[in-house]
N, C-alpha and C. Protein backbone atom coordinates (compact mmCIF):
# COMPACT_ATOMS: atom_id res chain seq x y z
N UNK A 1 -5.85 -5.51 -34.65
CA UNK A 1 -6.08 -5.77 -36.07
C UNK A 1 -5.07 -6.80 -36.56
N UNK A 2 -5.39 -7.74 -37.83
CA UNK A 2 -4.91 -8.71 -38.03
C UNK A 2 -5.14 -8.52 -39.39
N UNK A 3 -3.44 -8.74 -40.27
CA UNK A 3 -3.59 -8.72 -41.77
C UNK A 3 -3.46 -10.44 -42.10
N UNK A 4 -4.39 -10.51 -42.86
CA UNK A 4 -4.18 -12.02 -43.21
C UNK A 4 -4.75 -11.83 -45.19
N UNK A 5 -3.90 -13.13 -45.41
CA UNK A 5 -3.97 -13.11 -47.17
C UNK A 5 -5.94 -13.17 -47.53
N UNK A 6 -6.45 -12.73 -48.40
CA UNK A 6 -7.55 -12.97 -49.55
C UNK A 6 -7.90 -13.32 -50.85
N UNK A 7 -8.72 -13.95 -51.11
CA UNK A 7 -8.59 -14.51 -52.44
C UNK A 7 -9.12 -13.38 -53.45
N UNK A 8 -8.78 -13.19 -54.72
CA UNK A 8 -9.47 -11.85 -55.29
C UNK A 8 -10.79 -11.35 -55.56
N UNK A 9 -11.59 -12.68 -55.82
CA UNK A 9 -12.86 -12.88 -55.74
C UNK A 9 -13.55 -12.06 -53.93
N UNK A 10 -12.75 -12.46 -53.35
CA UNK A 10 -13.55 -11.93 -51.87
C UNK A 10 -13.28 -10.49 -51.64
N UNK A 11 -12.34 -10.07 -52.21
CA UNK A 11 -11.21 -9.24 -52.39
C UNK A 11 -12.13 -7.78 -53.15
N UNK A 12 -12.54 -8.25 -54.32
CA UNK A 12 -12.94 -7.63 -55.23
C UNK A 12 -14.43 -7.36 -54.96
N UNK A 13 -14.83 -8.50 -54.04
CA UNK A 13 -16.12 -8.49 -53.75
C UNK A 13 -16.53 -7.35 -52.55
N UNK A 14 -15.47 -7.14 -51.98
CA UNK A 14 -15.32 -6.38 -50.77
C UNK A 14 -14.87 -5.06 -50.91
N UNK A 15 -14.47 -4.57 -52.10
CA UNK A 15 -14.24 -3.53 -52.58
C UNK A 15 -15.29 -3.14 -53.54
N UNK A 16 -16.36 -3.90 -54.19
CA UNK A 16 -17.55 -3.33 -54.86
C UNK A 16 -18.48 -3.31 -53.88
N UNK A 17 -18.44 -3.12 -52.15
CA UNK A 17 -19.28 -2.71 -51.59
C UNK A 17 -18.85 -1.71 -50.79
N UNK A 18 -17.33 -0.93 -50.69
CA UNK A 18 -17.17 -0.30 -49.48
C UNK A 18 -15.93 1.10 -50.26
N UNK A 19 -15.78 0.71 -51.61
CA UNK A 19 -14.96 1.59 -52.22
C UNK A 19 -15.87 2.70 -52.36
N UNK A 20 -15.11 4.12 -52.53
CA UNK A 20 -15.90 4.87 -52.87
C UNK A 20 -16.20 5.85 -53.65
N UNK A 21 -15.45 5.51 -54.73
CA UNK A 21 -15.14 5.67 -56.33
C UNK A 21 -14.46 4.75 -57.22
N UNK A 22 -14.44 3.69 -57.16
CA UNK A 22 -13.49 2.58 -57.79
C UNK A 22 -13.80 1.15 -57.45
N UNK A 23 -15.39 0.96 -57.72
CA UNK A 23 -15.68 -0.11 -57.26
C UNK A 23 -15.26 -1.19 -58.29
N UNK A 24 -15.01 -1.33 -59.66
CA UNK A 24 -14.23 -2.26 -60.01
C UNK A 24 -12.73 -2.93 -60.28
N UNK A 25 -12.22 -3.73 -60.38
CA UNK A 25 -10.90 -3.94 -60.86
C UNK A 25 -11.12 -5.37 -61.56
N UNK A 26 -9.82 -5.53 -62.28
CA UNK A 26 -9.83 -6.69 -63.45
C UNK A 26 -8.67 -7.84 -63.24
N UNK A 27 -7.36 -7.47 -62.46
CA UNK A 27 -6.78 -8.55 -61.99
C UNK A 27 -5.82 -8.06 -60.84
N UNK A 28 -5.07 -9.17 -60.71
CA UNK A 28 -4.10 -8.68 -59.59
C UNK A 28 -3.13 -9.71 -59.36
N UNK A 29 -1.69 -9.53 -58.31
CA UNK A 29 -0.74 -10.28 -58.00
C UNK A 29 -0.97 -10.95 -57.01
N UNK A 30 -1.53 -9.98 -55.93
CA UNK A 30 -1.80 -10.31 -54.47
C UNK A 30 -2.50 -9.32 -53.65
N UNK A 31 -3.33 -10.24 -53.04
CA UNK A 31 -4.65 -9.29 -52.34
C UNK A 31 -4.30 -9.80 -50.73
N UNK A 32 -4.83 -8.60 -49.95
CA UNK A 32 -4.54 -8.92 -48.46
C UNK A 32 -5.67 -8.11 -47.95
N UNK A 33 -5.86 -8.38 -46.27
CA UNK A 33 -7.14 -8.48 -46.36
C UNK A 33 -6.69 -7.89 -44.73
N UNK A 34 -7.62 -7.28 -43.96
CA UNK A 34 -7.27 -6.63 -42.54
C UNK A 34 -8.55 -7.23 -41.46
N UNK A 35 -8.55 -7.27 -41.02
CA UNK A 35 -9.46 -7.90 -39.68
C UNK A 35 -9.85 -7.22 -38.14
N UNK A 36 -10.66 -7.12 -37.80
CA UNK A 36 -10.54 -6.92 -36.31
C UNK A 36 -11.30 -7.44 -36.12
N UNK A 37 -11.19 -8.26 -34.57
CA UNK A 37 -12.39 -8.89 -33.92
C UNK A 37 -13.62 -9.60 -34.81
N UNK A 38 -12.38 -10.46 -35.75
CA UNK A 38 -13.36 -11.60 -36.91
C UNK A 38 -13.64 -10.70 -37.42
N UNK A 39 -13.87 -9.68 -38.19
CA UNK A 39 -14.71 -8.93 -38.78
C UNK A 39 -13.58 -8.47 -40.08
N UNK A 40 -14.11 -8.73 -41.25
CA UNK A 40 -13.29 -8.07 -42.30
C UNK A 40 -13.49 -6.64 -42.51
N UNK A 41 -12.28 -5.87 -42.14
CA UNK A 41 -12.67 -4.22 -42.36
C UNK A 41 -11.84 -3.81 -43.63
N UNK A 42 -11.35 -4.65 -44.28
CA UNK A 42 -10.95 -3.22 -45.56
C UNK A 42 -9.62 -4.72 -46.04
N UNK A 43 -9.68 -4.46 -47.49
CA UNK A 43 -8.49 -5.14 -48.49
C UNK A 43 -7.25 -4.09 -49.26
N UNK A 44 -6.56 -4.74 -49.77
CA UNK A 44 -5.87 -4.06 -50.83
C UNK A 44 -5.52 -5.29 -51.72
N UNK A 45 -5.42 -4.60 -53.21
CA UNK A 45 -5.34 -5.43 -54.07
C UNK A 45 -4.18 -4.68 -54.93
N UNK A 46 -3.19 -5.78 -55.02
CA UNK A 46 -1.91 -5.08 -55.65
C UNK A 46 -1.40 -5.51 -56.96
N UNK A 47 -1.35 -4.81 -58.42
CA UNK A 47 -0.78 -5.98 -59.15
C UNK A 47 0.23 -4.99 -60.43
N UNK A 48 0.01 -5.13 -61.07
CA UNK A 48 0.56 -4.48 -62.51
C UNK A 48 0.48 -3.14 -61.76
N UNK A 49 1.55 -1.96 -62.83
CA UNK A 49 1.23 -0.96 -62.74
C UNK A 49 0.32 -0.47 -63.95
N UNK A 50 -0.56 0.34 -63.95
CA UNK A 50 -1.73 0.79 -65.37
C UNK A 50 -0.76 1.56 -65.81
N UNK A 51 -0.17 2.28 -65.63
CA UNK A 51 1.02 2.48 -66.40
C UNK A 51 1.91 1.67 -66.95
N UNK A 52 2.11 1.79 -68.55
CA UNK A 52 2.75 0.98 -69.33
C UNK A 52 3.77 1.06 -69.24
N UNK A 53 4.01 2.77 -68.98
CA UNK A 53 5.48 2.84 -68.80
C UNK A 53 6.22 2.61 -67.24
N UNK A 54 5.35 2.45 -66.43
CA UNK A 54 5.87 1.89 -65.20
C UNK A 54 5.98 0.73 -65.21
N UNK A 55 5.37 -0.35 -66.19
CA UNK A 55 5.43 -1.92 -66.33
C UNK A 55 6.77 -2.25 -66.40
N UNK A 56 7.86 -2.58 -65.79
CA UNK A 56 9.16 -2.66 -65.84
C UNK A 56 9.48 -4.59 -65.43
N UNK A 57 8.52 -4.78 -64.33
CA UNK A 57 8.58 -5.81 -63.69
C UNK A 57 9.20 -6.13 -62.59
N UNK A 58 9.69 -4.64 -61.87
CA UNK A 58 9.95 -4.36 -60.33
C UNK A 58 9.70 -3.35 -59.67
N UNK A 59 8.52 -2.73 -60.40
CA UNK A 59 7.43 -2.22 -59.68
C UNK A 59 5.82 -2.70 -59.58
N UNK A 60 5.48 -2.49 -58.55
CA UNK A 60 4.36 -2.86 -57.98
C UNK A 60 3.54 -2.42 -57.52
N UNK A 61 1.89 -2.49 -57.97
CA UNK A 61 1.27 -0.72 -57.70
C UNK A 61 -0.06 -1.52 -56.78
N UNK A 62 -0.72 -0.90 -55.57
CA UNK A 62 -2.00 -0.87 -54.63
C UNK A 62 -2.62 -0.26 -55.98
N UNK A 63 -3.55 -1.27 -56.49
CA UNK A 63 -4.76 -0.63 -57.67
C UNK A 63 -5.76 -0.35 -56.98
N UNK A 64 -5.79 -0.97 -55.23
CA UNK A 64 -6.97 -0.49 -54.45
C UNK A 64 -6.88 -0.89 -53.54
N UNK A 65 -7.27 0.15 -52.21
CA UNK A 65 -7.29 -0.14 -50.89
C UNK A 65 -8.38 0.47 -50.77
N UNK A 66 -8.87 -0.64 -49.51
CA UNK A 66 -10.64 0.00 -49.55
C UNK A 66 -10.76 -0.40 -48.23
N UNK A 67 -11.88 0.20 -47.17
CA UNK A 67 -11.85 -0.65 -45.94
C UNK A 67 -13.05 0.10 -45.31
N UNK A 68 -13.86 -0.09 -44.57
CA UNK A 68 -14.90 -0.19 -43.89
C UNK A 68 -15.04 1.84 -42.63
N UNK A 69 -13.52 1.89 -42.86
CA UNK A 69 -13.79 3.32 -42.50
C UNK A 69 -12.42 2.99 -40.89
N UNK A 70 -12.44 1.87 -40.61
CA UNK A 70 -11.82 1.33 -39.22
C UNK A 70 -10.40 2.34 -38.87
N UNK A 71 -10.32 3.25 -38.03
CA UNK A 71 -8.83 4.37 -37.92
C UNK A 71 -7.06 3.13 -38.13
N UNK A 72 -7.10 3.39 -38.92
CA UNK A 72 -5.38 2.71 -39.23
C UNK A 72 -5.81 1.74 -39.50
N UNK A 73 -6.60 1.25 -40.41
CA UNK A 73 -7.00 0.00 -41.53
C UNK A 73 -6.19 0.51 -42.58
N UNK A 74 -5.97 1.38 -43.22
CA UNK A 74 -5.38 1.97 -44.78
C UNK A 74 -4.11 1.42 -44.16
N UNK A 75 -3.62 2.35 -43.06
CA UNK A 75 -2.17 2.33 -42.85
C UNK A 75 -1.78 1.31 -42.71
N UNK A 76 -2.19 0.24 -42.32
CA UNK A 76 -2.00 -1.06 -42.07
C UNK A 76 -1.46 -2.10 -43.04
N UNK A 77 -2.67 -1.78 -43.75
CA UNK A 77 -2.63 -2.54 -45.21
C UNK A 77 -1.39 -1.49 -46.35
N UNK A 78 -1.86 -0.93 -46.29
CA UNK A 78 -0.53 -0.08 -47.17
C UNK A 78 0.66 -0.82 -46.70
N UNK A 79 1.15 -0.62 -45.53
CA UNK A 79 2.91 -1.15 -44.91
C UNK A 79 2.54 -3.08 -44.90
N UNK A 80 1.36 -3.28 -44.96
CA UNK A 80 1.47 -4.76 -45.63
C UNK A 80 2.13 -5.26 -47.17
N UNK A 81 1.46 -4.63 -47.69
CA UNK A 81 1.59 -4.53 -48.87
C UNK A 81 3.02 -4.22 -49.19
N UNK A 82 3.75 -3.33 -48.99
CA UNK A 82 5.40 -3.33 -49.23
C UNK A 82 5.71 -3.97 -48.42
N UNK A 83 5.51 -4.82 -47.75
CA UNK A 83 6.47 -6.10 -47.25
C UNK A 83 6.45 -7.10 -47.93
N UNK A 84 4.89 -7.53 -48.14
CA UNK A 84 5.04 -8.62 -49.45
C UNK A 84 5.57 -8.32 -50.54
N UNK A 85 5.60 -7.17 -51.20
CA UNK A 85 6.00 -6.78 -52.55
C UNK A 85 7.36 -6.65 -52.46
N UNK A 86 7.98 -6.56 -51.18
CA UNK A 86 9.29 -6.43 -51.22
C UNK A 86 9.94 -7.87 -50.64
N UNK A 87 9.40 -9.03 -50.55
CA UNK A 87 9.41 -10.66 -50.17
C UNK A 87 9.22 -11.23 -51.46
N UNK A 88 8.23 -10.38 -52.44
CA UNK A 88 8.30 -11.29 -53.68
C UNK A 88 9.17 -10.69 -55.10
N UNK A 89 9.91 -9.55 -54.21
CA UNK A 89 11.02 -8.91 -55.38
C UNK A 89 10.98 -7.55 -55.87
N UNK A 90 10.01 -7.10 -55.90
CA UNK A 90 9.82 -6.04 -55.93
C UNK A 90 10.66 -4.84 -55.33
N UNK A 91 10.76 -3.80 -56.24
CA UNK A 91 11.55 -2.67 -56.11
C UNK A 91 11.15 -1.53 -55.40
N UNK A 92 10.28 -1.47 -56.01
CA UNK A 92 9.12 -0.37 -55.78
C UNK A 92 7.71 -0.67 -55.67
N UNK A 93 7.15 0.24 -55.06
CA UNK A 93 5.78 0.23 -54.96
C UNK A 93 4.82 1.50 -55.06
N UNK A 94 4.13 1.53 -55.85
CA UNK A 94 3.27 3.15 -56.28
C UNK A 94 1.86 2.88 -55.98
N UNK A 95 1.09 3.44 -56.04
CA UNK A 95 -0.12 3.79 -55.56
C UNK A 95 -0.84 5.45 -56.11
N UNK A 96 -1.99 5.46 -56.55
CA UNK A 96 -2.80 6.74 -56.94
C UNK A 96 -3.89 7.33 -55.74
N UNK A 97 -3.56 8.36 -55.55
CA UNK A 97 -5.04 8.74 -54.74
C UNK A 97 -5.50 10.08 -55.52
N UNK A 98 -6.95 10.63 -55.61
CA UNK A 98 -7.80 11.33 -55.98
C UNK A 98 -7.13 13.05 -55.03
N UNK A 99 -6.84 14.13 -56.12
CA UNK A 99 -6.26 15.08 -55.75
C UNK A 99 -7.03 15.73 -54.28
N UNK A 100 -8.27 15.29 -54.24
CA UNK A 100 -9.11 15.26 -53.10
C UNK A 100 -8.93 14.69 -51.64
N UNK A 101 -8.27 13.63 -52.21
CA UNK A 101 -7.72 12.70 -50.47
C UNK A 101 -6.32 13.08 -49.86
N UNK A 102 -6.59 13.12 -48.81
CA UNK A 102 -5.35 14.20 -48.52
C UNK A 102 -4.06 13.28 -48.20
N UNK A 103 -4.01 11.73 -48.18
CA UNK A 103 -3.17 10.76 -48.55
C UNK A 103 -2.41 10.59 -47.05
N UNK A 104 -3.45 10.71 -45.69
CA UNK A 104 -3.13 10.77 -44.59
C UNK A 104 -2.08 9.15 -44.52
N UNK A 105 -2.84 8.39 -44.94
CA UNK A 105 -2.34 6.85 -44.81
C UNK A 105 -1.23 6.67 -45.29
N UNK A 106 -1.09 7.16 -46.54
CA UNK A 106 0.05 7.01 -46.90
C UNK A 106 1.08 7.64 -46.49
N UNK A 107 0.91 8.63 -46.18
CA UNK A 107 2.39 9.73 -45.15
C UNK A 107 2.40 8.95 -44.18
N UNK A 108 1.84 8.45 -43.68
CA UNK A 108 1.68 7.13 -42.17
C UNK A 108 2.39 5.97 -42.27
N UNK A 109 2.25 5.83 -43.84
CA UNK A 109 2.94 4.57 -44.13
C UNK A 109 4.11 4.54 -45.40
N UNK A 110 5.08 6.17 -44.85
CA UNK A 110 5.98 6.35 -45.76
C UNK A 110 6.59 6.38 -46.78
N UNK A 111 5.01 6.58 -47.48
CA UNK A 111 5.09 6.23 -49.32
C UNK A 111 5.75 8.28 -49.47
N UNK A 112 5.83 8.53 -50.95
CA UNK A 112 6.76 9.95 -50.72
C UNK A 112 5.63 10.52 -52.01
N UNK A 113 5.05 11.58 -51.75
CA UNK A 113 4.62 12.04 -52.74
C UNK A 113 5.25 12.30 -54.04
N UNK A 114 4.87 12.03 -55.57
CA UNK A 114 5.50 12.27 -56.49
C UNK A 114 4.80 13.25 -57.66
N UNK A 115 3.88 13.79 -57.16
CA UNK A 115 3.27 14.95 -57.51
C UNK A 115 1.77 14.60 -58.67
N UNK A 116 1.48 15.41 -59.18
CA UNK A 116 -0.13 14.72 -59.89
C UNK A 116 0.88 14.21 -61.13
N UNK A 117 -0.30 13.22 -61.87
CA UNK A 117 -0.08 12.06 -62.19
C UNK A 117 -1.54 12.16 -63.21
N UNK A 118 -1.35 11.12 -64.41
CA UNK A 118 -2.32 10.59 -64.84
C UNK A 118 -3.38 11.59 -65.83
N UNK A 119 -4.80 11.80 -66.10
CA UNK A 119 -5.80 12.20 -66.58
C UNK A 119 -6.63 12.50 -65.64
N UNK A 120 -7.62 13.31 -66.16
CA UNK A 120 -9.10 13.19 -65.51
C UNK A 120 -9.55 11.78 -65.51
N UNK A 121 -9.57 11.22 -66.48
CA UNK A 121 -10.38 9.84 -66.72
C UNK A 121 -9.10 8.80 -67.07
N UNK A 122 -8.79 7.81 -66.43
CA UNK A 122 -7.54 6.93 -66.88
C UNK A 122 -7.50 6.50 -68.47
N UNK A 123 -8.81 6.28 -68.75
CA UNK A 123 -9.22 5.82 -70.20
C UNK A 123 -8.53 6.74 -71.36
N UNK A 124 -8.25 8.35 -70.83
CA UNK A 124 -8.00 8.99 -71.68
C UNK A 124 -9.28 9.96 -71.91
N UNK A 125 -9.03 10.55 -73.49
CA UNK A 125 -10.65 11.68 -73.20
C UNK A 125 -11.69 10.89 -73.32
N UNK A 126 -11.79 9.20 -73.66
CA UNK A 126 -12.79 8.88 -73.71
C UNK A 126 -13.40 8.57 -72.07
N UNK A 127 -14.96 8.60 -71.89
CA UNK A 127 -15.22 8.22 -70.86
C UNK A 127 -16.24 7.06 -71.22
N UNK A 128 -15.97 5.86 -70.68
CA UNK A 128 -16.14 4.86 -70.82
C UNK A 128 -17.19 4.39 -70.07
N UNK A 129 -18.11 4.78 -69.27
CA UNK A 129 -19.47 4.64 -69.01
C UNK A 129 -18.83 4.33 -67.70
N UNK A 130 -17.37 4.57 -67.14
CA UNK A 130 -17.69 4.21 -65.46
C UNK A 130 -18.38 5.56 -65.10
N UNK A 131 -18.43 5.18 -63.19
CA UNK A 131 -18.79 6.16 -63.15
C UNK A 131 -17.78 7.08 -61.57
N UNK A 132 -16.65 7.51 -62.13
CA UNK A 132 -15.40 7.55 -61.53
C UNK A 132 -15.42 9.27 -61.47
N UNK A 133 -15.06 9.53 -60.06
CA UNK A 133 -14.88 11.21 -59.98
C UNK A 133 -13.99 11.58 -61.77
N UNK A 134 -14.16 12.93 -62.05
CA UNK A 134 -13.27 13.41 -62.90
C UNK A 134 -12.68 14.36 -62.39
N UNK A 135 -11.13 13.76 -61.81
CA UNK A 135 -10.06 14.68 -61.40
C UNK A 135 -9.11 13.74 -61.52
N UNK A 136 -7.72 14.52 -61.16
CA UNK A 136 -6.36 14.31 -61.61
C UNK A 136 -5.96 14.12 -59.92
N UNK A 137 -5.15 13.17 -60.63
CA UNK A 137 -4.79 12.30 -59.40
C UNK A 137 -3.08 12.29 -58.27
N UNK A 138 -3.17 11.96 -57.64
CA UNK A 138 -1.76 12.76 -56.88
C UNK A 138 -0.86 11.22 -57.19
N UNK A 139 0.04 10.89 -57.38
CA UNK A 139 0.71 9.37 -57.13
C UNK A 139 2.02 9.46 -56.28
N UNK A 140 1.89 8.46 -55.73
CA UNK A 140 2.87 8.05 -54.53
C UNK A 140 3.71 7.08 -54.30
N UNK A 141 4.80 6.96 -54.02
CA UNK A 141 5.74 5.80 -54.35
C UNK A 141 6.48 5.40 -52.70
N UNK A 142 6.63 4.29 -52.75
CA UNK A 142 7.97 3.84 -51.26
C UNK A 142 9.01 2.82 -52.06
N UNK A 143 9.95 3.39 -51.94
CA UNK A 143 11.40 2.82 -52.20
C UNK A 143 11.29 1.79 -51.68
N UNK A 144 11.41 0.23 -52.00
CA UNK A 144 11.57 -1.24 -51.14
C UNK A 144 13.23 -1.51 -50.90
N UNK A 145 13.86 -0.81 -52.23
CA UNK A 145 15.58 -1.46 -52.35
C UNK A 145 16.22 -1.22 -51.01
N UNK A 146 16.11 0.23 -50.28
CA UNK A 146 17.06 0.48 -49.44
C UNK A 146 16.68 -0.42 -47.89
């Protein structure tokens, strides 16, 4: 497997066919992209944290990793992702998964659980016509400083 950079457009495009609750997103810092044998199997797209109060400007959050199903595509891209984020300054790095996913990738790729996090619906009580599981979400962080 081979991580190489993506543009967000391909990025985004590749995650509204293979995500599987979170097929949209709206911007980002930097998207990366995983490969095997020519074949694109799975992105992550990293940018702001949706938390306002995590918006500090040296943290850095995976708004989505998505990938084709390929064994150690997540993990891959996850420990991509804090290398760049920690090359372009970054402190930290957080990430959300669904209280449902048991966050194999990320224990793989030494993010530290920080316990549930967030709403049923990010929007708040409104639900905004996505159409997004309703559960509460686990969030996860990897230290870049040390």
């Amino acid at each position: 497997m081979e991580i190489r950079p993506i543009t967000f457009r391909e990025a985004k495009e590749f995650n509204s066919l293979h995500h599987r609750h979170n097929p949209d997103i709206q911007g980002c810092r930097f998207c990366l992209s995983c490969w095997k044998d020519g074949k694109l199997i799975g992105v992550a797209i990293c940018g702001r944290p949706v938390s306002r109060y995590l918006d500090n400007g040296s943290t850095c959050e995976i708004n989505r990793c998505c990938t084709d199903g390929t064994y150690n595509a997540c993990s891959m891209l996850y420990g991509a992702c804090c290398r760049v984020a920690k090359a372009m300054g970054y402190k930290l790095v957080i990430t959300y998964a669904l209280l449902s996913e048991p966050g194999t990738s990320l224990k793989a790729s030494n993010f530290i659980h920080d316990g549930i996090f967030g709403g049923i619906y990010w929007t708040g009580e409104r639900k905004r016509g996505q159409n997004i599981p309703a559960e509460m979400k686990n969030r996860w962080h990897r230290d870049l400083a040390a």
